[in-house]
C-alpha atoms as a PDB file:
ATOM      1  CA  UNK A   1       5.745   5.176  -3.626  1.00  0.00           C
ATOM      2  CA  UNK A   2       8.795   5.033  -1.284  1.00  0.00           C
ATOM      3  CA  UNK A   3      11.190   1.880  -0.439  1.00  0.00           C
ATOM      4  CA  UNK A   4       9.697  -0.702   2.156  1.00  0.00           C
ATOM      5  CA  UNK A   5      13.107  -1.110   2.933  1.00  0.00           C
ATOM      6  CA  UNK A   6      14.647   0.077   6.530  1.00  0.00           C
ATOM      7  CA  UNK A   7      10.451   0.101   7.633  1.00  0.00           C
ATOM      8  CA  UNK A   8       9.079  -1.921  10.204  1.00  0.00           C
ATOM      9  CA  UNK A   9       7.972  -5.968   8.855  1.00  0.00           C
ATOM     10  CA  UNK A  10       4.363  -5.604   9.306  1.00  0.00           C
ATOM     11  CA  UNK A  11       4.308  -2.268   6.527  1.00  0.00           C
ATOM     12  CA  UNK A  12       6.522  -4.762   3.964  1.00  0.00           C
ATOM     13  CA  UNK A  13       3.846  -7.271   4.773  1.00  0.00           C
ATOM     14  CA  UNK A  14       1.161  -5.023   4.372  1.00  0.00           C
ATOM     15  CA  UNK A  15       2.060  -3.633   0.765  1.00  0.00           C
ATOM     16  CA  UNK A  16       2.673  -7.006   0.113  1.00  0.00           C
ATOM     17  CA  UNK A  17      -0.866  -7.613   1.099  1.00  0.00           C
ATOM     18  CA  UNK A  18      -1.807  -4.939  -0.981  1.00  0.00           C
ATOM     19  CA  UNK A  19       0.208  -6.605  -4.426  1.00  0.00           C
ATOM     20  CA  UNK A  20       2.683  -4.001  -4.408  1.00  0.00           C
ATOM     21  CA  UNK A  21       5.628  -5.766  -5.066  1.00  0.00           C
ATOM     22  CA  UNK A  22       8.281  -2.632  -6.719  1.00  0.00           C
ATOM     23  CA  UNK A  23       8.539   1.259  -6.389  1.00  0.00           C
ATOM     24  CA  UNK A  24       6.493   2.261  -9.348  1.00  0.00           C
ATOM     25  CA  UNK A  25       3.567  -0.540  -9.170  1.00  0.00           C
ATOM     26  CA  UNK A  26       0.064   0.353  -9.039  1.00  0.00           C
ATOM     27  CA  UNK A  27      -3.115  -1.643  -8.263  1.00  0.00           C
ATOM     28  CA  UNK A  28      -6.789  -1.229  -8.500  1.00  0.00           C
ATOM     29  CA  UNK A  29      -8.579  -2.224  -5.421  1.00  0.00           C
ATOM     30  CA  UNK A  30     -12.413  -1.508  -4.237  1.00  0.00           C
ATOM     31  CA  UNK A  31     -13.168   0.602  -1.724  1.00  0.00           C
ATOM     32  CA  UNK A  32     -13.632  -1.546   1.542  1.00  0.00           C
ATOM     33  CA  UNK A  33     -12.958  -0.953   4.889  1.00  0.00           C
ATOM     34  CA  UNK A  34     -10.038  -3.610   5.179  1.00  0.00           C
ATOM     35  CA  UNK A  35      -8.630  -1.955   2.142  1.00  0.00           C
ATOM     36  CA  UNK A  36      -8.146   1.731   3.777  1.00  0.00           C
ATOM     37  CA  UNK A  37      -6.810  -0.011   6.938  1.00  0.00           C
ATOM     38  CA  UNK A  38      -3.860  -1.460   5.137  1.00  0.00           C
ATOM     39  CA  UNK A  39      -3.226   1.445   3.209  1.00  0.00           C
ATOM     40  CA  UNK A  40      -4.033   3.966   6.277  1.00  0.00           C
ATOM     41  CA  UNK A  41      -1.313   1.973   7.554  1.00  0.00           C
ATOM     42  CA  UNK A  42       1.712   2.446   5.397  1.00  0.00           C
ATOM     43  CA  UNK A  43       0.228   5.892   4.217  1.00  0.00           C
ATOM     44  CA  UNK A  44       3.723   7.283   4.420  1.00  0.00           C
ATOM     45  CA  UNK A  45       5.000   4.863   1.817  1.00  0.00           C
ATOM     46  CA  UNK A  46       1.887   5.338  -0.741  1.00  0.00           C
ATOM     47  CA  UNK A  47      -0.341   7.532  -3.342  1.00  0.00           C
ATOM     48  CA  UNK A  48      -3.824   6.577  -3.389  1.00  0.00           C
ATOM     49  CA  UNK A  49      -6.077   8.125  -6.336  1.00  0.00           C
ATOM     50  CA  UNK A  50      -9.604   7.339  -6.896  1.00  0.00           C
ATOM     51  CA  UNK A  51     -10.583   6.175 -10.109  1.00  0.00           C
ATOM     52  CA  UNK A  52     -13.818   6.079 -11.875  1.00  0.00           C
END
């Protein structure tokens, strides 16, 4: 994951959203539609894996 900082206040809100606080943290979230929106929308900040 890259810095929120110097990006626009809606994509800090959004990882926010998400519970990523820190460069380095990692959540589990299910696979929902609202879900891929936020992270569709600070994709250039992000790594998503799937996980079984």
């Amino acid at each position: 994951m890259k810095s929120s900082i110097g990006n626009k206040h809606m994509h800090r809100e959004t990882l926010r959203s998400l519970g990523l606080k820190r460069i380095g943290d990692s959540v589990v979230k299910e696979d929902r539609p609202e879900f891929r929106g936020m992270v569709r929308t600070v994709r250039h900040l992000v790594t998503v894996e799937e996980v079984d």
